[in-house]
Protein backbone atom coordinates (compact mmCIF):
# COMPACT_ATOMS: atom_id res chain seq x y z
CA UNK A 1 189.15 235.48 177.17
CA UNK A 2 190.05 237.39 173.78
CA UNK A 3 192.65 237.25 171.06
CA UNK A 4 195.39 239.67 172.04
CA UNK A 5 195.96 241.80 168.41
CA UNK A 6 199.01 239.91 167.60
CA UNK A 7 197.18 236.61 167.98
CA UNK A 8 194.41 238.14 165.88
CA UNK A 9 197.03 238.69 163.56
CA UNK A 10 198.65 235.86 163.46
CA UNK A 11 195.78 233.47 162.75
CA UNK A 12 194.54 235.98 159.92
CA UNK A 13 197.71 235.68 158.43
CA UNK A 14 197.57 231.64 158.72
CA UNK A 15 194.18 231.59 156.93
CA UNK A 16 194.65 234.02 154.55
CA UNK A 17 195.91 231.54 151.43
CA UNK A 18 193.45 230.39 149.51
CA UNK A 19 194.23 226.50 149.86
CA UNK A 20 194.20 226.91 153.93
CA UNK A 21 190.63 228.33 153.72
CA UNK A 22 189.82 225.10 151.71
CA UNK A 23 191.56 222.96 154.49
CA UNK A 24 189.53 225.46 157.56
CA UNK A 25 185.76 224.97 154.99
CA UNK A 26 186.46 221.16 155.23
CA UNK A 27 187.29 220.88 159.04
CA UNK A 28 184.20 222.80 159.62
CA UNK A 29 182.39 220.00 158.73
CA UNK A 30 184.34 217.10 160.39
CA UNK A 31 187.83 215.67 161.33
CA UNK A 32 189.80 214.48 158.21
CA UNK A 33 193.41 212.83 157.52
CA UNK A 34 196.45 214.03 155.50
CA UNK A 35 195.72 211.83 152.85
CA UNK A 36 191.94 212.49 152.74
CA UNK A 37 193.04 216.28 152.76
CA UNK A 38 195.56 215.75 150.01
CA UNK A 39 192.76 213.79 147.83
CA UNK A 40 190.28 216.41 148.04
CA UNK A 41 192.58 219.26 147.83
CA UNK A 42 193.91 217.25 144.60
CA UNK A 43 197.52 218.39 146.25
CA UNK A 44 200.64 216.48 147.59
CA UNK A 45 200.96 215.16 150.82
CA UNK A 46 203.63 217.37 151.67
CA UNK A 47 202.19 220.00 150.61
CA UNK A 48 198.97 219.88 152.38
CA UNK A 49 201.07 219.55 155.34
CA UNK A 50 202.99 222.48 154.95
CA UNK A 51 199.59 224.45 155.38
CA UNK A 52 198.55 222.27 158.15
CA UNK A 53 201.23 223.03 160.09
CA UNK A 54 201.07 226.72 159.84
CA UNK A 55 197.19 226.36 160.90
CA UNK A 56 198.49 224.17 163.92
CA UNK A 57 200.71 226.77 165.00
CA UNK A 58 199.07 229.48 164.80
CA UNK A 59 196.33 227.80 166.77
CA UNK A 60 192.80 227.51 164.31
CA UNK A 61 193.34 223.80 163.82
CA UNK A 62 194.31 220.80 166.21
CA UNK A 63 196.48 217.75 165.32
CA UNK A 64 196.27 214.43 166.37
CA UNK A 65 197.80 211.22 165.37
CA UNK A 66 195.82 208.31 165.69
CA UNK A 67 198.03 204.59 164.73
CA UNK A 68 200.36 205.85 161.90
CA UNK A 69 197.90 208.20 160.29
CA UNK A 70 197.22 211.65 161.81
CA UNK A 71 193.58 213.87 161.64
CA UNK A 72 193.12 216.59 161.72
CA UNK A 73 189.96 219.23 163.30
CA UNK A 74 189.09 223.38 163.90
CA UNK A 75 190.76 223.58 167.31
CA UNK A 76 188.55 223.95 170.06
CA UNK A 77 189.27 226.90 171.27
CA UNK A 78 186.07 229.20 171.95
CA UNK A 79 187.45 232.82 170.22
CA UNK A 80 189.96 231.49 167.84
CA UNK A 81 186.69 229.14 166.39
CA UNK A 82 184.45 232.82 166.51
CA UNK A 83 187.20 234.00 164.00
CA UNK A 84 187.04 231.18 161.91
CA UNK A 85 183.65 230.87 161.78
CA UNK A 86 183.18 234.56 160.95
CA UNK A 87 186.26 234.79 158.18
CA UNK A 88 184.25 231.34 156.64
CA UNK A 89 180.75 233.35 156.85
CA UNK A 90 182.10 235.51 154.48
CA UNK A 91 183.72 233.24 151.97
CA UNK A 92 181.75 232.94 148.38
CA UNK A 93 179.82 229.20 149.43
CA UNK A 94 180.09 228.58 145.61
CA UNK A 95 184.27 228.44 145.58
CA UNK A 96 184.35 225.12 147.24
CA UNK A 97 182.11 223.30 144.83
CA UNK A 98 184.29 221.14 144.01
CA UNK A 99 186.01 220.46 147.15
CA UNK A 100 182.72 219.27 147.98
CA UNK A 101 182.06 217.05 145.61
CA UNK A 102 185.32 215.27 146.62
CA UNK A 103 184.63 215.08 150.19
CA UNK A 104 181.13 213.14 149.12
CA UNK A 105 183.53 210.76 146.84
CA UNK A 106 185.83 210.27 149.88
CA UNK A 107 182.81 209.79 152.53
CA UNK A 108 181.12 207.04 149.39
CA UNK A 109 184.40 205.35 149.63
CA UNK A 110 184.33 205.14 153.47
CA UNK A 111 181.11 204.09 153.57
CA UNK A 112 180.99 201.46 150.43
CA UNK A 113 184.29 199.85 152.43
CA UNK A 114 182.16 199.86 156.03
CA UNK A 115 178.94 198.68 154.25
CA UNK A 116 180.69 195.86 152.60
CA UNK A 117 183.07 195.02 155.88
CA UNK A 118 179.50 194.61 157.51
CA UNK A 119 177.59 193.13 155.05
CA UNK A 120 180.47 190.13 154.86
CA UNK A 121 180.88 190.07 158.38
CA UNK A 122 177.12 190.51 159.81
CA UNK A 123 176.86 186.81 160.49
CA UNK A 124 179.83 186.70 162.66
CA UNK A 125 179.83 189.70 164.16
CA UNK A 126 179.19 188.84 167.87
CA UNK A 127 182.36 185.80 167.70
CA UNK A 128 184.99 188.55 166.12
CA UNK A 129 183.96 190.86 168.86
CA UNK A 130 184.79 188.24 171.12
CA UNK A 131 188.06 187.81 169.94
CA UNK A 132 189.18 191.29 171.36
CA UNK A 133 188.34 191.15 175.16
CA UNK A 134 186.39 188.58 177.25
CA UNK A 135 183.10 189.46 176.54
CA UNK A 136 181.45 188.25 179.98
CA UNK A 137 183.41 190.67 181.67
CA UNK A 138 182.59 193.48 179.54
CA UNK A 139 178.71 192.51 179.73
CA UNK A 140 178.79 192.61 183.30
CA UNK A 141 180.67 195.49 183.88
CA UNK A 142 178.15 197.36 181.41
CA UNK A 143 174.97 195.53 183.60
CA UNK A 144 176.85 197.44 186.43
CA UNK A 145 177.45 200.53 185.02
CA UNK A 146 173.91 200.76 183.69
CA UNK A 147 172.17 200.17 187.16
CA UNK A 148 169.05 198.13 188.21
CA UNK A 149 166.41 200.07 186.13
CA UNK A 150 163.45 199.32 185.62
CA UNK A 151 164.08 202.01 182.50
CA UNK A 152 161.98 203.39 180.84
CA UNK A 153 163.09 203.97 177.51
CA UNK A 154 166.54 202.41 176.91
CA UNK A 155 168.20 203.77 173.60
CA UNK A 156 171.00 201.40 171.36
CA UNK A 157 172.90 203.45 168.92
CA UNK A 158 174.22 201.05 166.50
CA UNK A 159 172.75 198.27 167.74
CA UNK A 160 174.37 195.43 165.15
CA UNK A 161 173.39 192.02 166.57
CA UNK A 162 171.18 193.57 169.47
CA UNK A 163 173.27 192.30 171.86
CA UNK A 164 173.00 195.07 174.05
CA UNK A 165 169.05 194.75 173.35
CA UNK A 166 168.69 191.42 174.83
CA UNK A 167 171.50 192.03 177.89
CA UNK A 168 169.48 194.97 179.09
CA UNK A 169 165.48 194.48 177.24
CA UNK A 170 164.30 193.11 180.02
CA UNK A 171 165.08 196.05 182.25
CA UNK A 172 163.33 198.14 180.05
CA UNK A 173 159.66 199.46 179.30
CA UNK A 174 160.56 199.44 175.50
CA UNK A 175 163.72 199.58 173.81
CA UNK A 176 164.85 200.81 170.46
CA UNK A 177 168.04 199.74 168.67
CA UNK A 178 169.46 201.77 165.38
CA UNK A 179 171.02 200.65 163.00
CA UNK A 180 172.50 201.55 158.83
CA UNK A 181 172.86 197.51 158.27
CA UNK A 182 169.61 196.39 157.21
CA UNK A 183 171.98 192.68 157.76
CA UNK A 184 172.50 193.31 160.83
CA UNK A 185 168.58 194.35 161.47
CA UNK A 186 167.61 191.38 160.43
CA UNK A 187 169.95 189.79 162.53
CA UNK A 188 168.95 192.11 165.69
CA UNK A 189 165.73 190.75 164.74
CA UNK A 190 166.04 187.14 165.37
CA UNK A 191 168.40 187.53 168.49
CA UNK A 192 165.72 189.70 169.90
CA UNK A 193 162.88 187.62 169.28
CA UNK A 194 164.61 184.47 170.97
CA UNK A 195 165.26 185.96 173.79
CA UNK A 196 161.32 186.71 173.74
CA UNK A 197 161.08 190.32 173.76
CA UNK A 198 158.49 192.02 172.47
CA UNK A 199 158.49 195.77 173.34
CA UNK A 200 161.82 195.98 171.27
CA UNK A 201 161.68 198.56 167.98
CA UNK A 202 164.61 198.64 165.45
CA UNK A 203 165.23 201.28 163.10
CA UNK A 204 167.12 201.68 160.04
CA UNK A 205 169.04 204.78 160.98
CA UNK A 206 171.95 207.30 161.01
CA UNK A 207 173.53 207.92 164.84
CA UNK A 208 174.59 211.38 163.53
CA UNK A 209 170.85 212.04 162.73
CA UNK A 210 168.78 209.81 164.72
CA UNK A 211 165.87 211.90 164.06
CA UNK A 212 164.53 210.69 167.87
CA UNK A 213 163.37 213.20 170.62
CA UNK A 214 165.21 215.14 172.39
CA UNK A 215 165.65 213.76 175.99
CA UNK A 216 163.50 211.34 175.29
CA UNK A 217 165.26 208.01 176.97
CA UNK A 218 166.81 207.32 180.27
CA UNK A 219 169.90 204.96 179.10
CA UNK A 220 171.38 205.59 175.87
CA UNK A 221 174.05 203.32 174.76
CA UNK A 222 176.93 203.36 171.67
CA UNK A 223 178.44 200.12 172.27
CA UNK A 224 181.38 199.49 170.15
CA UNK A 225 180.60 201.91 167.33
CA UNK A 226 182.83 205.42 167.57
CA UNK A 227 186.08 203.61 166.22
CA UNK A 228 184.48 203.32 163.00
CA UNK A 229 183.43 206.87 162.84
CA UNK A 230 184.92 209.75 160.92
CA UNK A 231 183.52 212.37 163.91
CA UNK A 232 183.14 210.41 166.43
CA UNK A 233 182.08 213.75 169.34
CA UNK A 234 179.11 214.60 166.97
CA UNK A 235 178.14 211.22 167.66
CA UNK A 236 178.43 211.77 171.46
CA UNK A 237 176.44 214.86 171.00
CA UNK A 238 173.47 213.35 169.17
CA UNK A 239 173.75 210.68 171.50
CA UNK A 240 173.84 212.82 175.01
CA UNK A 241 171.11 214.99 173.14
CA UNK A 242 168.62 211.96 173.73
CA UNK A 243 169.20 211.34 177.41
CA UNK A 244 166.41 213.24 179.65
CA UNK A 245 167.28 214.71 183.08
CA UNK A 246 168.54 212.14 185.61
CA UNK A 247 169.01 209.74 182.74
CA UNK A 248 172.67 207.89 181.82
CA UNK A 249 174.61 207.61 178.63
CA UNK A 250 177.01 204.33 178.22
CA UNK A 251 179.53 204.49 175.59
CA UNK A 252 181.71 201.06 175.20
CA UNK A 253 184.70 201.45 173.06
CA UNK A 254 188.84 200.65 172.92
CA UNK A 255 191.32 202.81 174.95
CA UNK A 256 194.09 204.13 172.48
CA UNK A 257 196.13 200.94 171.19
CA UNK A 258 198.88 200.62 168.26
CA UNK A 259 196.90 197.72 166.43
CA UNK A 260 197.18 199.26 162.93
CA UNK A 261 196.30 196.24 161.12
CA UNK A 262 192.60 196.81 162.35
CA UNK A 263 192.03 199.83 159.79
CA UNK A 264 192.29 197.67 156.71
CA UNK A 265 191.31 194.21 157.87
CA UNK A 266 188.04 195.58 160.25
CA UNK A 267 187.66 199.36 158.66
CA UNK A 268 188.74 200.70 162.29
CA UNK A 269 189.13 204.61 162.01
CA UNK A 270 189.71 205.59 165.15
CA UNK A 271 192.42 203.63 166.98
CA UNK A 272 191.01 203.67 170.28
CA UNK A 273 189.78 207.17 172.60
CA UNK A 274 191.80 208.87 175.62
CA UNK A 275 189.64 209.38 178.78
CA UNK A 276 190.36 213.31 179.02
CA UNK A 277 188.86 213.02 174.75
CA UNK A 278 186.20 211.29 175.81
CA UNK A 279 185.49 213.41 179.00
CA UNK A 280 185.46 216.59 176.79
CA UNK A 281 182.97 215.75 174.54
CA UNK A 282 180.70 214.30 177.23
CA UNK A 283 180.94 218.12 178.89
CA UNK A 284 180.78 219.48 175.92
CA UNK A 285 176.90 217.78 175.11
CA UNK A 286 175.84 218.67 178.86
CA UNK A 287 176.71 215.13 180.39
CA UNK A 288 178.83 215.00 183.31
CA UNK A 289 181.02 211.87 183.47
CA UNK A 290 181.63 209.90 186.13
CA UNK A 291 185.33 207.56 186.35
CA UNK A 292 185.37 205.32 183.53
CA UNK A 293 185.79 201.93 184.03
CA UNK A 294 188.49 199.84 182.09
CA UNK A 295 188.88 196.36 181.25
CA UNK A 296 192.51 195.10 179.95
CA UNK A 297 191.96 191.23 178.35
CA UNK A 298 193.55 188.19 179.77
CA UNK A 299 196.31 188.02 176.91
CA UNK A 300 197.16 190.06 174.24
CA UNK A 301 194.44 192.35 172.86
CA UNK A 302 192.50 195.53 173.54
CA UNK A 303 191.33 196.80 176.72
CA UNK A 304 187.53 197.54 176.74
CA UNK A 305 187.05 201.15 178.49
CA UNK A 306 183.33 201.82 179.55
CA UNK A 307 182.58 205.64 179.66
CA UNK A 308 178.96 206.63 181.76
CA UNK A 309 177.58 209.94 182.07
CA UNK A 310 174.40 211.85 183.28
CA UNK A 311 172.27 214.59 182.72
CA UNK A 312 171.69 216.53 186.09
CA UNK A 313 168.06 215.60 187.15
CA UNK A 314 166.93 218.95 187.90
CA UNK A 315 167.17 220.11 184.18
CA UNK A 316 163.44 220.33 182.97
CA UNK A 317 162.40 217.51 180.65
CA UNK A 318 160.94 217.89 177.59
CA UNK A 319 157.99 216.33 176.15
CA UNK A 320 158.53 213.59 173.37
């Protein structure tokens, strides 16, 4: 369906201020917060939000509050995101420079604060895991989820401690776990070696670029990685992109909970996912999602939400 000309209109007229096709060059590239906009923009707070809102209404950008902060994205619509993309096709790609420069400061500062949170924390990553939801349950549940194999090639996104290595290695022709913590490699290592695997390869390496063939495994998983992400649905593309027909992706992570405290003390950035979230970007990479399963903990906490989908088995493989 098309833009009426008034709706044509009226997003032209949203974008057409020089800071607000800052704001819309930025989104393009991935979901950012007030404050991150008002640091790169070197602007206010409030006044960055002024032009968000204008975007919001007039439908090129979503909003979403996440905790007590709120991110922002290009909405998701299929012909208001032609008319962005075409109004920043035109745009001089020298003008935002600068801009860029401070979204690489802001994404070193991310990443210095996650590399250090996992760096201290590498050793003891499995028990403060634990301390969020029974972590039996959850193991089982995913055993469940992921179905009897044997697999062929089984796919760990994130791996950390290789937990989800050793639950599932032995189901598995060969396995491969990813990881940016050369720590927690080395840590992946040793678990995975006592529980005397040996077809197990681990990778230093990025899950927005895993630089692996396309549908090349038959069980993918991203175990308790998107809430530290700053675009988490790229990450369930690249991550759907590796599953071949008939194969399964598992992606473990929190429903949406009010735990702020978990941003600064654990360098959460996501505050949990919404199923119908979730389910979008699973349709969105080709995957089509079966009911999630969720798991509240026995006290206080965070419930554990297990999302599967497939790739339909008549879609023709390619070759590694």
């Amino acid at each position: 369906m098309s833009l009426t000309a008034d709706q044509t209109v009226e997003a032209l007229r949203a974008a057409g201020e020089p800071t607000r096709l800052r704001v819309l060059s930025l989104l393009a590239g991935e979901e950012l917060s007030v404050m991150e906009l008002s640091r790169i923009l070197d602007q206010s707070q409030p006044r960055v939000s002024r032009h968000l809102k204008l975007m919001t209404d007039a439908g090129l950008i979503e909003r979403f509050p996440d905790g007590a902060r709120v991110f922002y994205r290009l909405t998701s619509d299929v012909q208001a995101r032609r008319l962005i993309d075409t109004v920043l096709d035109v745009l001089d790609t020298g003008a935002g420079d600068a801009d860029d420069r401070r979204l690489e400061e802001v994404r070193r500062d991310r990443e210095i604060a996650a590399g250090a949170y996992f760096e201290r924390i590498a050793p003891q990553w499995d028990r403060i895991r634990s301390l969020y939801v029974c972590e039996t349950a959850v193991e089982a549940a995913i055993l469940k989820a992921a179905g009897d194999g044997p697999f062929e090639r089984v796919v760990d996104l994130g791996t950390g401690s290789g937990r989800m290595l050793t639950l599932l290695g032995k189901k598995a022709k060969m396995s491969l776990g990813l990881d940016l913590s050369q720590n927690m490699l080395n840590i992946a290592r040793a678990n995975v070696s006592r529980a005397g695997l040996d077809k197990v390869e681990l990778r230093h390496g990025d899950i927005f670029s895993t630089r692996l063939p396309e549908e090349s495994a038959d069980l993918v998983l991203v175990h308790q990685v998107l809430h530290y992400l700053a675009d988490p649905a790229a990450a369930v593309a690249e991550a759907a992109r590796l599953v071949m027909p008939g194969g399964r992706l598992l992606i473990v992570d929190f429903a949406p909970h009010a735990l702020e405290h978990l941003r600064e003390e654990h360098q959460h950035r996501r505050l949990g996912f919404a199923d119908d979230e979730m389910r979008r970007w699973l349709a969105e990479a080709g995957l089509t999602a079966s009911a999630p399963i969720a798991l509240p903990p026995d006290t206080d906490g965070l419930t554990v939400v297990i999302w599967t989908a497939e790739r339909a088995a008549e879609a023709k493989a390619r070759v590694a």
